[in-house]
PDB file of N, CA and C in Angstrom:
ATOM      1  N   UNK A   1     104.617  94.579  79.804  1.00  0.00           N
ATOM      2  CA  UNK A   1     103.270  94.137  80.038  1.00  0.00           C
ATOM      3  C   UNK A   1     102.676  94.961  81.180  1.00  0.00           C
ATOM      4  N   UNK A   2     101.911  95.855  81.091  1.00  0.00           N
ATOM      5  CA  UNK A   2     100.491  95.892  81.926  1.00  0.00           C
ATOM      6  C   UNK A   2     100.142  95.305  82.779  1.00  0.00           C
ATOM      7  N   UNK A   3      99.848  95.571  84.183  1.00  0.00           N
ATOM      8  CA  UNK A   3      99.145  94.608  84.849  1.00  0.00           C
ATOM      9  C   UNK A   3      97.653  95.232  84.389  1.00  0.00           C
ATOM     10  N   UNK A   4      96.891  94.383  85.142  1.00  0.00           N
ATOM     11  CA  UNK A   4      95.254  95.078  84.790  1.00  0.00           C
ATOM     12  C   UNK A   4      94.986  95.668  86.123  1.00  0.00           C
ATOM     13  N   UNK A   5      94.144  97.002  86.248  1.00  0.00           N
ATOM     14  CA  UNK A   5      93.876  97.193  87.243  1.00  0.00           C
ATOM     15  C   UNK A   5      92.276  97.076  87.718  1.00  0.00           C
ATOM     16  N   UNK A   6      91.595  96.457  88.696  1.00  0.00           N
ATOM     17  CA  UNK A   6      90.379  96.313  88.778  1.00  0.00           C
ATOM     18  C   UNK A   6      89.922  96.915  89.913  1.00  0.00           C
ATOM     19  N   UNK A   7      88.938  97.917  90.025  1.00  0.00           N
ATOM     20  CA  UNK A   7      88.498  99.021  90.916  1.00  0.00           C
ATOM     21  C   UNK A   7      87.277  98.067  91.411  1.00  0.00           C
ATOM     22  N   UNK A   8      86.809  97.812  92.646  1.00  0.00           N
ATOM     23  CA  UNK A   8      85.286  97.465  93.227  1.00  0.00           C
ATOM     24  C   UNK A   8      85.002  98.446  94.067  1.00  0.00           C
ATOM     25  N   UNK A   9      83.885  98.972  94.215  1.00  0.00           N
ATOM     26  CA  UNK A   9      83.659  99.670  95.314  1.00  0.00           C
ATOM     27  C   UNK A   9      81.651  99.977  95.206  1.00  0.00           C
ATOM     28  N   UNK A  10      82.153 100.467  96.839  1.00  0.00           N
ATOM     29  CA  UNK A  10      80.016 100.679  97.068  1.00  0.00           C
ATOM     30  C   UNK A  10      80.343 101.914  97.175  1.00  0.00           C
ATOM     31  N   UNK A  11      79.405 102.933  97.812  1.00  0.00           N
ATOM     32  CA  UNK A  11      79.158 104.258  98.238  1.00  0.00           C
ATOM     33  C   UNK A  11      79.734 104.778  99.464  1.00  0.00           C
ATOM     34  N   UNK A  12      80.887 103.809 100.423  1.00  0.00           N
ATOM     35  CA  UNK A  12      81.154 103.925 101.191  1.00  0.00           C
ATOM     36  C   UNK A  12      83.127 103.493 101.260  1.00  0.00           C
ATOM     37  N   UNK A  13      83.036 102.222 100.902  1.00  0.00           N
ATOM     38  CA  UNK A  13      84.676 101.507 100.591  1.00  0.00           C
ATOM     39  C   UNK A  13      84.884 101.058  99.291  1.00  0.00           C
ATOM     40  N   UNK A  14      86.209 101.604  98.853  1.00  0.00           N
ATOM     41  CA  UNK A  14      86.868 100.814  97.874  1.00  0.00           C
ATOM     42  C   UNK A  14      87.965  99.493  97.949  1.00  0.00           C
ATOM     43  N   UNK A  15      88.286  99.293  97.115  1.00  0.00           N
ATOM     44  CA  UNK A  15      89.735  97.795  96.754  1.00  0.00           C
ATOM     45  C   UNK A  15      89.498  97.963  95.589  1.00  0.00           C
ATOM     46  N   UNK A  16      91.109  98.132  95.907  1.00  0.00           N
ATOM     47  CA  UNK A  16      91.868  98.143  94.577  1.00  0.00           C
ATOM     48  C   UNK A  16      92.862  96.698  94.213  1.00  0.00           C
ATOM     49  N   UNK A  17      92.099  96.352  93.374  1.00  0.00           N
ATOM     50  CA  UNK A  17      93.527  95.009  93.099  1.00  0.00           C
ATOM     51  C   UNK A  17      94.535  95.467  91.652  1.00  0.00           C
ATOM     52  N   UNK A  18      95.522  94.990  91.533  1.00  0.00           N
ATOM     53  CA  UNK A  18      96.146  94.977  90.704  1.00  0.00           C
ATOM     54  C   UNK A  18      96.700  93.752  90.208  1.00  0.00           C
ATOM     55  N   UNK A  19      96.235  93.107  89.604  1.00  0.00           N
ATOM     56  CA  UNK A  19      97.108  92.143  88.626  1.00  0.00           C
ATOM     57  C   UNK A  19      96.518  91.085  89.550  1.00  0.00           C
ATOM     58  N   UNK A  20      97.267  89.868  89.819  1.00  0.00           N
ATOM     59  CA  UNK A  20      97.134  88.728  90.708  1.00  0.00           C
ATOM     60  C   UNK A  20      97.268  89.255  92.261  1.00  0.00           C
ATOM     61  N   UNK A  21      98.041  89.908  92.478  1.00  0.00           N
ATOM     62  CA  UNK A  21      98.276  90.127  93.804  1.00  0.00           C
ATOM     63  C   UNK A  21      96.810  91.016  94.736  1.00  0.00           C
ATOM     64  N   UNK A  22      97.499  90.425  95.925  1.00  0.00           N
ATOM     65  CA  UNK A  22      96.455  90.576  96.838  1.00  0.00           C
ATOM     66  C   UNK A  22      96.160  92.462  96.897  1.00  0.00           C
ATOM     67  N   UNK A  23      95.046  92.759  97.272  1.00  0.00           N
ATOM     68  CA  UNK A  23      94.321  93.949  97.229  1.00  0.00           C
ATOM     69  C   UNK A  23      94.737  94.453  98.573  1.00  0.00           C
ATOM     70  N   UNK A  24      95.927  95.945  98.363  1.00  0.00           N
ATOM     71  CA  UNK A  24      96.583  96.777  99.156  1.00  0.00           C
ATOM     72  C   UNK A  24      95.733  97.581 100.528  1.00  0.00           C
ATOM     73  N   UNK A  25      94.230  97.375 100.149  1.00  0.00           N
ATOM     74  CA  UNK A  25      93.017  97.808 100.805  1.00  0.00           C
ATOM     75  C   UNK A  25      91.778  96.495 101.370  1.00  0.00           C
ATOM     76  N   UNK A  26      92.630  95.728 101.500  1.00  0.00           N
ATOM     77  CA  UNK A  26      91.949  93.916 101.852  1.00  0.00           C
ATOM     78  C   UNK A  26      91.041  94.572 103.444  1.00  0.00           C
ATOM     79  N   UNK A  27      91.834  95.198 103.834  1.00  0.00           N
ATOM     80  CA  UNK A  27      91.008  95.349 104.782  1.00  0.00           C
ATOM     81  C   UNK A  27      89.969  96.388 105.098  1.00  0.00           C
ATOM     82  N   UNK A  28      89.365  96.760 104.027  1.00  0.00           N
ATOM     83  CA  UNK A  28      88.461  97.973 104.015  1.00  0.00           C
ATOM     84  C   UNK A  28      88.497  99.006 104.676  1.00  0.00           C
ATOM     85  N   UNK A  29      89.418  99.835 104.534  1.00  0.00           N
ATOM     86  CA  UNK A  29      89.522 101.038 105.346  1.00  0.00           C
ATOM     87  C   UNK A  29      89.431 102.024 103.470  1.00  0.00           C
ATOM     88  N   UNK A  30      88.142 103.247 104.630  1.00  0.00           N
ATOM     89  CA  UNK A  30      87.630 103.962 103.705  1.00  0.00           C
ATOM     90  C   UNK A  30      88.914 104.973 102.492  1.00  0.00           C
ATOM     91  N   UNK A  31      88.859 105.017 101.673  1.00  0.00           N
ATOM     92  CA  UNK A  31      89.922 105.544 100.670  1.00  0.00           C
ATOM     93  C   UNK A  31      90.461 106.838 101.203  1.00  0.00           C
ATOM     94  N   UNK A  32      89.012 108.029 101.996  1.00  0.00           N
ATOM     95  CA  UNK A  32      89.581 109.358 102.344  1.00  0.00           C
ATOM     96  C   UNK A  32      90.614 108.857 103.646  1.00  0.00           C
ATOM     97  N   UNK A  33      90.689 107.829 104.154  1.00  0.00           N
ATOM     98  CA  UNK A  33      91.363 108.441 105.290  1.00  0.00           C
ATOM     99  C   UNK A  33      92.931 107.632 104.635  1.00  0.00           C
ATOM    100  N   UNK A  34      92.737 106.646 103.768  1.00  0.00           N
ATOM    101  CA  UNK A  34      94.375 106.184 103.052  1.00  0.00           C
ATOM    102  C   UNK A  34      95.019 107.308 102.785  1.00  0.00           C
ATOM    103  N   UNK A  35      94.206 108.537 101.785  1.00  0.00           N
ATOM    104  CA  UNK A  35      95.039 109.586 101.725  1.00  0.00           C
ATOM    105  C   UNK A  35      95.174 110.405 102.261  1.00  0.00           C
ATOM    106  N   UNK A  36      94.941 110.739 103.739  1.00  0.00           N
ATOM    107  CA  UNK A  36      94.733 111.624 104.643  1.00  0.00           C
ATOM    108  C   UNK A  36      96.214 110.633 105.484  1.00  0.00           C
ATOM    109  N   UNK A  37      96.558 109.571 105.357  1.00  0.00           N
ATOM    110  CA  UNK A  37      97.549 108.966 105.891  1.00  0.00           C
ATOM    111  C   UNK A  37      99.116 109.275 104.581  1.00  0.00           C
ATOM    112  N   UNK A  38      98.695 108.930 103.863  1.00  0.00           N
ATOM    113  CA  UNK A  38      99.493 109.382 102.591  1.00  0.00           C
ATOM    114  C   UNK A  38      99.959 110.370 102.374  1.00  0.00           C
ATOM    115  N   UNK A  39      99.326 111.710 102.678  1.00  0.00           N
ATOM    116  CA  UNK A  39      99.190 113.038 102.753  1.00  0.00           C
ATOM    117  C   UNK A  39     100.476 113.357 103.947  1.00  0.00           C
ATOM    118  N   UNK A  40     100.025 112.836 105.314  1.00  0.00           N
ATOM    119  CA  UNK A  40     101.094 113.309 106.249  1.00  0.00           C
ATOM    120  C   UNK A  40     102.337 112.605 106.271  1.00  0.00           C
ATOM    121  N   UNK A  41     102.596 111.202 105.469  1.00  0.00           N
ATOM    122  CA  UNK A  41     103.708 110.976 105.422  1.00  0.00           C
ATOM    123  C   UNK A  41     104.312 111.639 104.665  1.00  0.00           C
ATOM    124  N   UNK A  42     103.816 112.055 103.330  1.00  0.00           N
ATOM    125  CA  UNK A  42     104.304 112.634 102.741  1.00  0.00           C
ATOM    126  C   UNK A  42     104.685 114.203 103.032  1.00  0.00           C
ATOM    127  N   UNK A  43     104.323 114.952 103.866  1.00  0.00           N
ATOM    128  CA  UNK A  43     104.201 116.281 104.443  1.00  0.00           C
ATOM    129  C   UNK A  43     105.471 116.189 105.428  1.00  0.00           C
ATOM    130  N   UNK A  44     105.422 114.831 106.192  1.00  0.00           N
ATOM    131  CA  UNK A  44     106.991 114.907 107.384  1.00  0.00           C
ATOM    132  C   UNK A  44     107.858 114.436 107.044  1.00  0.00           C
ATOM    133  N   UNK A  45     108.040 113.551 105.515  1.00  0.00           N
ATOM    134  CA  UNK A  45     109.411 113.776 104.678  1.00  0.00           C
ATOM    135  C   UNK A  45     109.840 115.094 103.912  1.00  0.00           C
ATOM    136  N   UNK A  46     108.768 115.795 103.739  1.00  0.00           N
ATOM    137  CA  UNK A  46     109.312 117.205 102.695  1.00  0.00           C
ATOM    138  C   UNK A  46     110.145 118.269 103.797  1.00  0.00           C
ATOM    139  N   UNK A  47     109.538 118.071 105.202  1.00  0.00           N
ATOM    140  CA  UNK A  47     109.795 119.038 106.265  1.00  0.00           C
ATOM    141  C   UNK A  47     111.197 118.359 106.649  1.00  0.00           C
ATOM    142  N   UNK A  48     111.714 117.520 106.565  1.00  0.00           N
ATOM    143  CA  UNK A  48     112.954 116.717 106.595  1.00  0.00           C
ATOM    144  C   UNK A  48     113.739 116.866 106.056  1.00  0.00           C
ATOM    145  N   UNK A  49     113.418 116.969 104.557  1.00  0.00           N
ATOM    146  CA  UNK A  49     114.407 117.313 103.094  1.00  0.00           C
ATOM    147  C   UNK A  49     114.715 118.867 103.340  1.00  0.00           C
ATOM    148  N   UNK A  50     113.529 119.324 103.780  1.00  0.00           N
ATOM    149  CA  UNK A  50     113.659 121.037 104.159  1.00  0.00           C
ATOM    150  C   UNK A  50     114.824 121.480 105.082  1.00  0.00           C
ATOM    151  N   UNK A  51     114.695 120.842 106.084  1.00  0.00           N
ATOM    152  CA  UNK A  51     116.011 121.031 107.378  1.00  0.00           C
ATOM    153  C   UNK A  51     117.316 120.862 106.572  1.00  0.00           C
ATOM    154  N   UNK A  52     117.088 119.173 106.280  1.00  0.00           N
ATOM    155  CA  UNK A  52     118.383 118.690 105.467  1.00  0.00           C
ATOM    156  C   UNK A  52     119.136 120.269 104.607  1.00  0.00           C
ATOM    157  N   UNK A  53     118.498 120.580 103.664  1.00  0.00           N
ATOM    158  CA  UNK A  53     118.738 120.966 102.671  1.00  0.00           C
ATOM    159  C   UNK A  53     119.172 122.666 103.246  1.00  0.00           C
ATOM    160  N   UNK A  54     118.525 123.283 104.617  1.00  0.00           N
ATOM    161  CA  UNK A  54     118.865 124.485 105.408  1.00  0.00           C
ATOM    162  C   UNK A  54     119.984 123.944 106.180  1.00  0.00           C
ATOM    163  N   UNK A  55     120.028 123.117 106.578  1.00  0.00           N
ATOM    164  CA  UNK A  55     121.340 122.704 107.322  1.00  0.00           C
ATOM    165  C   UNK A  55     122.855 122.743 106.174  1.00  0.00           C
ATOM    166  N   UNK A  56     122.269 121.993 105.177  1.00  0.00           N
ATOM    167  CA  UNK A  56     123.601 122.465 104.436  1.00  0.00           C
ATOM    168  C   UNK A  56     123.826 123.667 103.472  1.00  0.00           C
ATOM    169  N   UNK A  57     123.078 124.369 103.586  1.00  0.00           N
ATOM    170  CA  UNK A  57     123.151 125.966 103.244  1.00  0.00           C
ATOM    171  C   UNK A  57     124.022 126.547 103.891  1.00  0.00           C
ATOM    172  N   UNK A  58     123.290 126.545 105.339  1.00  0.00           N
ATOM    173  CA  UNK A  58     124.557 127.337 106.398  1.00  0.00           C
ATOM    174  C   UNK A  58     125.973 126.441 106.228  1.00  0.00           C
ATOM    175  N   UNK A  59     126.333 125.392 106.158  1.00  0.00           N
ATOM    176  CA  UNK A  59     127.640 124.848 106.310  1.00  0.00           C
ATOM    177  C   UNK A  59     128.511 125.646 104.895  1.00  0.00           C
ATOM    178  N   UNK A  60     127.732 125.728 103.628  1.00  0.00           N
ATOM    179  CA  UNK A  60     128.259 126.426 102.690  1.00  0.00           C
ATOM    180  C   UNK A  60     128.623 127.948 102.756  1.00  0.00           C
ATOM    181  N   UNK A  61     127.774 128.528 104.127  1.00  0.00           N
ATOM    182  CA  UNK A  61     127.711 130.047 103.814  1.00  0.00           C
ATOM    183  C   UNK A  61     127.370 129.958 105.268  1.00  0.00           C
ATOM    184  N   UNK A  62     128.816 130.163 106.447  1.00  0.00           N
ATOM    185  CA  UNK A  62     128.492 130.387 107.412  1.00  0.00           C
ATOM    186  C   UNK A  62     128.231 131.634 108.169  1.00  0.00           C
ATOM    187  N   UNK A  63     128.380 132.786 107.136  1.00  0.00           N
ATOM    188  CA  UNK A  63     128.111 133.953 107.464  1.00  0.00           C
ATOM    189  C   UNK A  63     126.747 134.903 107.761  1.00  0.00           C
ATOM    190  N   UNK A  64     125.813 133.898 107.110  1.00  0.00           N
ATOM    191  CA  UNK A  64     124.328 134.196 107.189  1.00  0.00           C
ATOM    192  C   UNK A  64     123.353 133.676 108.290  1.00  0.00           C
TER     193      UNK A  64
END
């Protein structure tokens, strides 16, 4: 089953609800800056996975 998704918005803020549950944006904060928050979390986990993933390079190949 589907939840339904229902979009409201003016020229300025959106909310988004989904299904019964309460709306993830209840408190009106404008949509550009959710993904401008979204954006850098997502940017200082990739730089994380990056180290991770150079850190165990060298342990495989300590000659480089």
């Amino acid at each position: 089953m589907i939840p339904s998704v229902r979009t409201l918005g003016d020229s300025m803020l959106w909310v988004i609800s989904i299904g019964d549950r309460p709306s993830w944006n209840s408190i009106r904060v404008p949509p550009s800056k959710l993904l401008l928050k979204g954006y850098i979390k997502y940017s200082s986990i990739h730089k994380e996975k990056w180290m991770i993933t150079r850190l165990f390079i060298s342990f495989l190949n300590p000659n480089s």
